[in-house]
N, C-alpha and C. Protein backbone atom coordinates (compact mmCIF):
# COMPACT_ATOMS: atom_id res chain seq x y z
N UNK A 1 0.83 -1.19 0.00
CA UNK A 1 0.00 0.00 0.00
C UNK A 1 0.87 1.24 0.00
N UNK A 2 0.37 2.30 -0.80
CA UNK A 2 1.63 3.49 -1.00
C UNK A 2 0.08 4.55 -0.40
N UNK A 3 0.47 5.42 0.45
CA UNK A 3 -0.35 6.83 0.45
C UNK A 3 0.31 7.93 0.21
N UNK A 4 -0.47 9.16 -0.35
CA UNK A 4 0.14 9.90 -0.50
C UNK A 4 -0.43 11.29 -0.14
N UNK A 5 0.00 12.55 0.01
CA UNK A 5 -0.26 13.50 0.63
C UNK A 5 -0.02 14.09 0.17
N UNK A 6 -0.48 15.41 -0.72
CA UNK A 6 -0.26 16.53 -1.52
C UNK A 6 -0.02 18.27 -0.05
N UNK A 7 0.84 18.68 -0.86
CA UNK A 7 0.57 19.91 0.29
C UNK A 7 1.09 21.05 -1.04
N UNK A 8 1.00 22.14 -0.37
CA UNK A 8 1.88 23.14 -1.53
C UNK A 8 0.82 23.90 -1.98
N UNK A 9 -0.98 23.99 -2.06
CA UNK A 9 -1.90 24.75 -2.76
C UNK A 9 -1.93 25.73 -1.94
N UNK A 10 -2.97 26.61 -2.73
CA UNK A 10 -3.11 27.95 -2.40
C UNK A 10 -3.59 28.88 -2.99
N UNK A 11 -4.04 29.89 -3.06
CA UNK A 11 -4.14 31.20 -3.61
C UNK A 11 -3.00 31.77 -4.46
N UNK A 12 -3.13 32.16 -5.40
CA UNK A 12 -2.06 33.28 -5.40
C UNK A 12 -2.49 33.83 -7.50
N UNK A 13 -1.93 35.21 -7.73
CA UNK A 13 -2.12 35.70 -8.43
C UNK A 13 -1.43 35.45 -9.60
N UNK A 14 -2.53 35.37 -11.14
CA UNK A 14 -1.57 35.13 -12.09
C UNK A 14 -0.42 35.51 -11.85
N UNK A 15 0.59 34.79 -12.95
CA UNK A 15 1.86 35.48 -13.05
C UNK A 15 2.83 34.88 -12.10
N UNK A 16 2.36 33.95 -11.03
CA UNK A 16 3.47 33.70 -10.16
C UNK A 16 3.18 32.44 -10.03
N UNK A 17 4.15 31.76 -8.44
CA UNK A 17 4.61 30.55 -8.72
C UNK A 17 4.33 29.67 -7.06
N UNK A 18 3.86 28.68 -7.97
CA UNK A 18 3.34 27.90 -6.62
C UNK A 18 4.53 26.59 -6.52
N UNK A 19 4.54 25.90 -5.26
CA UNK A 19 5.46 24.37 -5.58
C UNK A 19 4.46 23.49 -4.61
N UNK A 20 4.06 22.67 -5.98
CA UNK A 20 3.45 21.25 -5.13
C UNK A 20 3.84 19.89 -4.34
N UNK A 21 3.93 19.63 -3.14
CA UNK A 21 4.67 18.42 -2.45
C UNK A 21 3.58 17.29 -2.73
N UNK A 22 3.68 15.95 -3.07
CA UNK A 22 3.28 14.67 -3.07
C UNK A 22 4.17 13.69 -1.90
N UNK A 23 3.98 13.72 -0.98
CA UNK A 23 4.75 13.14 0.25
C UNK A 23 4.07 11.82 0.37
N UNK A 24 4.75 10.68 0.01
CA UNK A 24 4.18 8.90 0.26
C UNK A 24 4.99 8.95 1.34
N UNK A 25 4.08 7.21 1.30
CA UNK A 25 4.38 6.45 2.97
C UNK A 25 3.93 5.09 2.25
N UNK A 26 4.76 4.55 2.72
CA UNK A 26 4.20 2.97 3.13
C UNK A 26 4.81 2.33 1.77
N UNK A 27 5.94 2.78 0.61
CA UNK A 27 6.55 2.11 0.21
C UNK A 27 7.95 2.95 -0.50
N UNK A 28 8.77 2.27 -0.96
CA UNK A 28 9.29 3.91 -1.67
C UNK A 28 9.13 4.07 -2.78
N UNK A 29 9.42 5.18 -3.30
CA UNK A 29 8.88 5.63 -4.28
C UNK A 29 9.60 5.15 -5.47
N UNK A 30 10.75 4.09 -5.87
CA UNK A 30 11.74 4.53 -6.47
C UNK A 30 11.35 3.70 -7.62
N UNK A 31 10.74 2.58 -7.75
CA UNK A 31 10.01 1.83 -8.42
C UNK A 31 8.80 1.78 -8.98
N UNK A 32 8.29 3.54 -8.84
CA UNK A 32 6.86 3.78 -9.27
C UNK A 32 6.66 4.97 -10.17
N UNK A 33 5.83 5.19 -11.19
CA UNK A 33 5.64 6.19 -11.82
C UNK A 33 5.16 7.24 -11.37
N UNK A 34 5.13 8.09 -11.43
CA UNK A 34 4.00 9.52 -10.71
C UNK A 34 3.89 10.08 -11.83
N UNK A 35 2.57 11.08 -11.62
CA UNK A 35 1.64 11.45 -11.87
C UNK A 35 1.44 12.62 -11.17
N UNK A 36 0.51 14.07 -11.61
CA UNK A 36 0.04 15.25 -11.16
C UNK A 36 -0.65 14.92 -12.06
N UNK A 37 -2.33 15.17 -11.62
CA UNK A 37 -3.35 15.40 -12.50
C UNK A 37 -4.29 16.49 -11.99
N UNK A 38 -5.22 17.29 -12.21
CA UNK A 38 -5.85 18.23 -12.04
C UNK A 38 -7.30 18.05 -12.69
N UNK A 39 -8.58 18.57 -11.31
CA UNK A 39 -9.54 18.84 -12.11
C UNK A 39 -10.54 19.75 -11.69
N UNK A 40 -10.87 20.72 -12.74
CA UNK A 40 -11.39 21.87 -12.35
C UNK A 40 -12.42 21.84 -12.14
N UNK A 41 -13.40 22.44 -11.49
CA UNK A 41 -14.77 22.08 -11.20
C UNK A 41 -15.49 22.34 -12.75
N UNK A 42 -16.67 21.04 -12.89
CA UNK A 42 -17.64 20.74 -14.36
C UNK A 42 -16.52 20.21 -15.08
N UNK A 43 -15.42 20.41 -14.96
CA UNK A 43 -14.64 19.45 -16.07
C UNK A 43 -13.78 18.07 -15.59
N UNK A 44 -13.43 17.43 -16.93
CA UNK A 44 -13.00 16.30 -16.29
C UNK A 44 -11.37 16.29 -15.63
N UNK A 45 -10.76 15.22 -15.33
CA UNK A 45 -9.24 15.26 -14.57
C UNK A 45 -8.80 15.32 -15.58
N UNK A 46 -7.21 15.70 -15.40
CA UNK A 46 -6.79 15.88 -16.69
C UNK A 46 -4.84 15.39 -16.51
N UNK A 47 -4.17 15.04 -17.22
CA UNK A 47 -3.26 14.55 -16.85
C UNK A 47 -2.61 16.42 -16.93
N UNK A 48 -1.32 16.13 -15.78
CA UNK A 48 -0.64 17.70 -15.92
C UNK A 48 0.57 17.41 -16.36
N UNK A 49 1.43 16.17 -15.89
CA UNK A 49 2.64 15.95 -15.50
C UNK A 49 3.19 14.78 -14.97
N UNK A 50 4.06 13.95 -15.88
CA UNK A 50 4.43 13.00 -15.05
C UNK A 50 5.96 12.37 -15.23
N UNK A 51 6.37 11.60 -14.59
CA UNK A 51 7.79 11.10 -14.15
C UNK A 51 8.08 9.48 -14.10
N UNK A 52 8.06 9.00 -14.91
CA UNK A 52 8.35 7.34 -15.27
C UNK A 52 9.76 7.33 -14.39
N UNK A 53 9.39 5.76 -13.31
CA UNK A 53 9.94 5.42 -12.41
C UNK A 53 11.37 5.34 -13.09
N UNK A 54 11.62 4.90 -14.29
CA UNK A 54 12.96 5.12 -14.88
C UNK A 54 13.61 6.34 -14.95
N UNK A 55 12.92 7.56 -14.94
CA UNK A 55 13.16 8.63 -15.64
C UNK A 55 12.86 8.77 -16.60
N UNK A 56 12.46 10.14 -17.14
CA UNK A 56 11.94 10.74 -17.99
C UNK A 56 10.71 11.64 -18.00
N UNK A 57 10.44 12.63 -17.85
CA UNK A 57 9.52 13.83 -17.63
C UNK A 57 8.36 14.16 -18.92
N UNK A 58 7.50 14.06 -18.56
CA UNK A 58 6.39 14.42 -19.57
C UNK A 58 5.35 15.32 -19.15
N UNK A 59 5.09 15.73 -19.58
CA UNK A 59 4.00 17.46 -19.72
C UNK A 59 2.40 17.27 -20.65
N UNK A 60 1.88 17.98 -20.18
CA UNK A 60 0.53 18.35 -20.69
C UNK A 60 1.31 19.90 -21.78
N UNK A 61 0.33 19.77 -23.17
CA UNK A 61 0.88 20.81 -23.48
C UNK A 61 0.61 22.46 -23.24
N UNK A 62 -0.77 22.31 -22.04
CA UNK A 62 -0.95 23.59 -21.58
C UNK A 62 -0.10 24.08 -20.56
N UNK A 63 0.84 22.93 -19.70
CA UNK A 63 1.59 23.32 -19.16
C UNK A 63 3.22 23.26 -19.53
N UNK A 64 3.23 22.82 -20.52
CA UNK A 64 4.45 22.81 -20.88
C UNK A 64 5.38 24.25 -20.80
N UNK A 65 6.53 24.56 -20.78
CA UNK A 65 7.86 25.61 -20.24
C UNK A 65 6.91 26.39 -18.77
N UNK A 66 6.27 25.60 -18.69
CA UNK A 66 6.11 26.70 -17.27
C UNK A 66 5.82 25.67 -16.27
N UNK A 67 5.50 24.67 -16.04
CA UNK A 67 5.85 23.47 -14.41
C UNK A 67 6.94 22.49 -15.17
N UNK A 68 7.33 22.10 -13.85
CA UNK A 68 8.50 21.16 -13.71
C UNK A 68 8.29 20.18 -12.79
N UNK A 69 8.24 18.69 -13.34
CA UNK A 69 7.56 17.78 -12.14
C UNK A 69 9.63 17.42 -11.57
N UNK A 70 9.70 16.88 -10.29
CA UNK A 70 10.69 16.40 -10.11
C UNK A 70 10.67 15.22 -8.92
N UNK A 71 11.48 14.67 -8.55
CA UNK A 71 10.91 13.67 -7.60
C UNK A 71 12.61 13.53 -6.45
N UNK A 72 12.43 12.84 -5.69
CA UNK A 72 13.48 12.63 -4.43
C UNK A 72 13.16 11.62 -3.98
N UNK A 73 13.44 10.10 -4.85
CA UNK A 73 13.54 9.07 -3.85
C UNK A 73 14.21 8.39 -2.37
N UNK A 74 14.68 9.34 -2.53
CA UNK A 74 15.33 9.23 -0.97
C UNK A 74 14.37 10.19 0.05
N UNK A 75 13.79 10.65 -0.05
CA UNK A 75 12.87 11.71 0.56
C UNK A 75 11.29 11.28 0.57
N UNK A 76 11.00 10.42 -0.83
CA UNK A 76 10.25 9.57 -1.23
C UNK A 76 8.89 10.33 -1.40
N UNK A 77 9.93 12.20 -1.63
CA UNK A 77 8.63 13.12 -2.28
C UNK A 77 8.19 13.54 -3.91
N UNK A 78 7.64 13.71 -4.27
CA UNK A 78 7.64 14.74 -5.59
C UNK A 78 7.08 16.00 -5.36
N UNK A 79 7.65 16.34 -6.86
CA UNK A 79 7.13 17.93 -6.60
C UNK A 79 6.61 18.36 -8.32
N UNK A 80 5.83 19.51 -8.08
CA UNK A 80 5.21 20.06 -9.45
C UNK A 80 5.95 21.76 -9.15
N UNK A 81 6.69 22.19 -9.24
CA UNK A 81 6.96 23.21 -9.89
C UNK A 81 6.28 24.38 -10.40
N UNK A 82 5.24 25.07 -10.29
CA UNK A 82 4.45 25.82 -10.86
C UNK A 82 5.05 27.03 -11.74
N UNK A 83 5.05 27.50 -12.36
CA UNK A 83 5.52 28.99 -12.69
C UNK A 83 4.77 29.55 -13.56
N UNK A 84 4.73 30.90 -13.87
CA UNK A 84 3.70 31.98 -14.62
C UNK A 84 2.40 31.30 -14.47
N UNK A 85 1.92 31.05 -13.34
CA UNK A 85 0.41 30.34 -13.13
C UNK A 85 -0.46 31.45 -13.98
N UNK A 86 -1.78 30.74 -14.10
CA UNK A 86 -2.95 31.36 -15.32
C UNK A 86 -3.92 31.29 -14.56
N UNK A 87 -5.09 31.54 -14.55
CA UNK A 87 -6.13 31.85 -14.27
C UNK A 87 -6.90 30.34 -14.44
N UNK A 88 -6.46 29.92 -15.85
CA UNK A 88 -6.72 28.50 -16.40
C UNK A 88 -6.38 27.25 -15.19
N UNK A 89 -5.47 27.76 -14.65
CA UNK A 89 -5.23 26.57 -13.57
C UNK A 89 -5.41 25.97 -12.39
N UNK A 90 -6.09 27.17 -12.31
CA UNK A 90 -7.40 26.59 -11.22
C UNK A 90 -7.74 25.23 -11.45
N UNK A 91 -7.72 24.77 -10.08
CA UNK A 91 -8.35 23.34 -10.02
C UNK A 91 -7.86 22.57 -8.95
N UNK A 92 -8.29 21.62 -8.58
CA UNK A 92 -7.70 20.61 -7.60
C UNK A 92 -6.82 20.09 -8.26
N UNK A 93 -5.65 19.90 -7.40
CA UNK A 93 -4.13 18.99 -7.87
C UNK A 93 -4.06 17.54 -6.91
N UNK A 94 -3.84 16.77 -7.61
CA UNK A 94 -4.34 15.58 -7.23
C UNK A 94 -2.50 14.63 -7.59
N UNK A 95 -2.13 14.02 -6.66
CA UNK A 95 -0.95 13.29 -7.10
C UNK A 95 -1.12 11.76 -6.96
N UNK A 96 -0.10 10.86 -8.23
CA UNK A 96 -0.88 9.79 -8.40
C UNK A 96 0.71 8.70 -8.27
N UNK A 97 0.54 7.71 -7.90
CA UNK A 97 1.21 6.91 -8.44
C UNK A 97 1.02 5.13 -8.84
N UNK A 98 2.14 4.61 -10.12
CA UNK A 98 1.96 3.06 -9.69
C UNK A 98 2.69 2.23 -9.88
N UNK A 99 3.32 1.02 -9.43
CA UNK A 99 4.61 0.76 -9.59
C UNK A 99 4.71 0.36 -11.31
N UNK A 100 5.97 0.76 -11.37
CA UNK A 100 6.40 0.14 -13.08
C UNK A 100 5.45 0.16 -14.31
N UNK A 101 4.81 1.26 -14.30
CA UNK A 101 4.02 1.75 -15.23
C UNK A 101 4.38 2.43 -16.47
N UNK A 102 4.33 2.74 -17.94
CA UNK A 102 4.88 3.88 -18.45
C UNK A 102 3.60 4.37 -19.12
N UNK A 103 2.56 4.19 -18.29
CA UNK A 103 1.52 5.18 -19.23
C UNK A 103 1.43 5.79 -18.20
N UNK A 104 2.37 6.87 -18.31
CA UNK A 104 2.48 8.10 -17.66
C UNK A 104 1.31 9.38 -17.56
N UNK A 105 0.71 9.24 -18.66
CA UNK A 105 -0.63 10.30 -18.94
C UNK A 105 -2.07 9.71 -18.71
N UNK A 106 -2.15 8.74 -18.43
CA UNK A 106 -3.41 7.89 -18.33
C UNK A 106 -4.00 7.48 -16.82
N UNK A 107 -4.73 8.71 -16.28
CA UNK A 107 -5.58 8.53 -15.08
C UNK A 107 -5.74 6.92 -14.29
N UNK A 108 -6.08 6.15 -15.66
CA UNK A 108 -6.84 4.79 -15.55
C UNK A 108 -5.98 4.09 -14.81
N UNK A 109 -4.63 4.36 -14.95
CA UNK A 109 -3.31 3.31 -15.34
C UNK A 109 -2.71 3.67 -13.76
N UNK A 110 -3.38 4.21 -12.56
CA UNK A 110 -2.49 4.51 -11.05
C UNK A 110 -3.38 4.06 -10.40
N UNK A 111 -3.02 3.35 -9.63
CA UNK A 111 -3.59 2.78 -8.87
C UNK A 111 -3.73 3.34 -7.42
N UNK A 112 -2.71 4.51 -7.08
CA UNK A 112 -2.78 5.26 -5.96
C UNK A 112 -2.98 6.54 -6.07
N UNK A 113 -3.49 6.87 -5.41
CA UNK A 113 -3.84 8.57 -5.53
C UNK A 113 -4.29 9.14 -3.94
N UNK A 114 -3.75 11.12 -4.08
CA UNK A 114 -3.83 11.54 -2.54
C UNK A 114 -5.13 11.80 -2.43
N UNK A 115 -4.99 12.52 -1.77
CA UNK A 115 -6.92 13.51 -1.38
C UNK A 115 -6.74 14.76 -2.54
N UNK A 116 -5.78 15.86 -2.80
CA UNK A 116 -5.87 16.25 -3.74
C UNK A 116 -5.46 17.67 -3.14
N UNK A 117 -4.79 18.70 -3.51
CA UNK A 117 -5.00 19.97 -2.77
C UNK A 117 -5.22 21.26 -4.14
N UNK A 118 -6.08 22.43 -3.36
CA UNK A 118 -6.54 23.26 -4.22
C UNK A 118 -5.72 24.47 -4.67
N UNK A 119 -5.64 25.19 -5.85
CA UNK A 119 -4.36 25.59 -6.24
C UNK A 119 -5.58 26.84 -6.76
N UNK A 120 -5.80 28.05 -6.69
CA UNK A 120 -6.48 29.17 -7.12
C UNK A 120 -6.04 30.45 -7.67
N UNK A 121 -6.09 29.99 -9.07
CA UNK A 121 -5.22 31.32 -9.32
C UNK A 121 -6.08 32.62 -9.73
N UNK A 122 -5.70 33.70 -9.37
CA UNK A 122 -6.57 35.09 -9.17
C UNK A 122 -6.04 35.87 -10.54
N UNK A 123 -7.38 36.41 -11.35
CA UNK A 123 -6.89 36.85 -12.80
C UNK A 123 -6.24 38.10 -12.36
């Protein structure tokens, strides 16, 4: 069993920069894919960002040059990076993971996921 714990949301005004924590427990992380997905209220989740347990970084292309997912298996955290936040990005941030996965963009495909934390950006 892996849990996980998002912290890092908040308020804050276009133009600036938030950093999201995904903090597990109960296995390590070093053997699992992650995942940041987001979903705004009336719409569906949406993949944001993710990190194949091998390495390798992949993006949504609305967020692409502006978040940066990164991870610390020894710490057994990840992180989302925010920068020049939009108005658009509003939404709950939700972090996911599952072991030895590489469908990195596919909701369906994690088998773990946190409670989710809220990220509000002010036009």
């Amino acid at each position: 069993q892996v849990q996980l714990v998002e912290s890092g949301g908040g308020l804050m005004q276009a133009g600036g920069s938030l950093r999201l924590l995904c903090a597990a427990s109960g296995r390590t992380l070093s053997s699992y894919t992650m995942g940041w997905f987001r979903q705004a209220p009336g719409k569906e989740r949406e993949f944001v960002a993710g990190i194949l347990w091998f390495g390798g970084a992949y993006y949504a292309d609305s967020v692409k040059g502006r978040f940066s997912i990164s991870r610390d298996n020894a710490k057994n955290t990840m992180y989302l990076q925010m920068n020049s936040l939009k108005y658009e990005d509003t939404a709950v941030y939700y972090c996911a993971a599952e072991q030895r996965t590489s469908y990195v963009g596919n909701a369906d495909y994690y088998h773990y996921w946190g409670q989710g934390t809220q990220v509000t950006v002010s036009s």
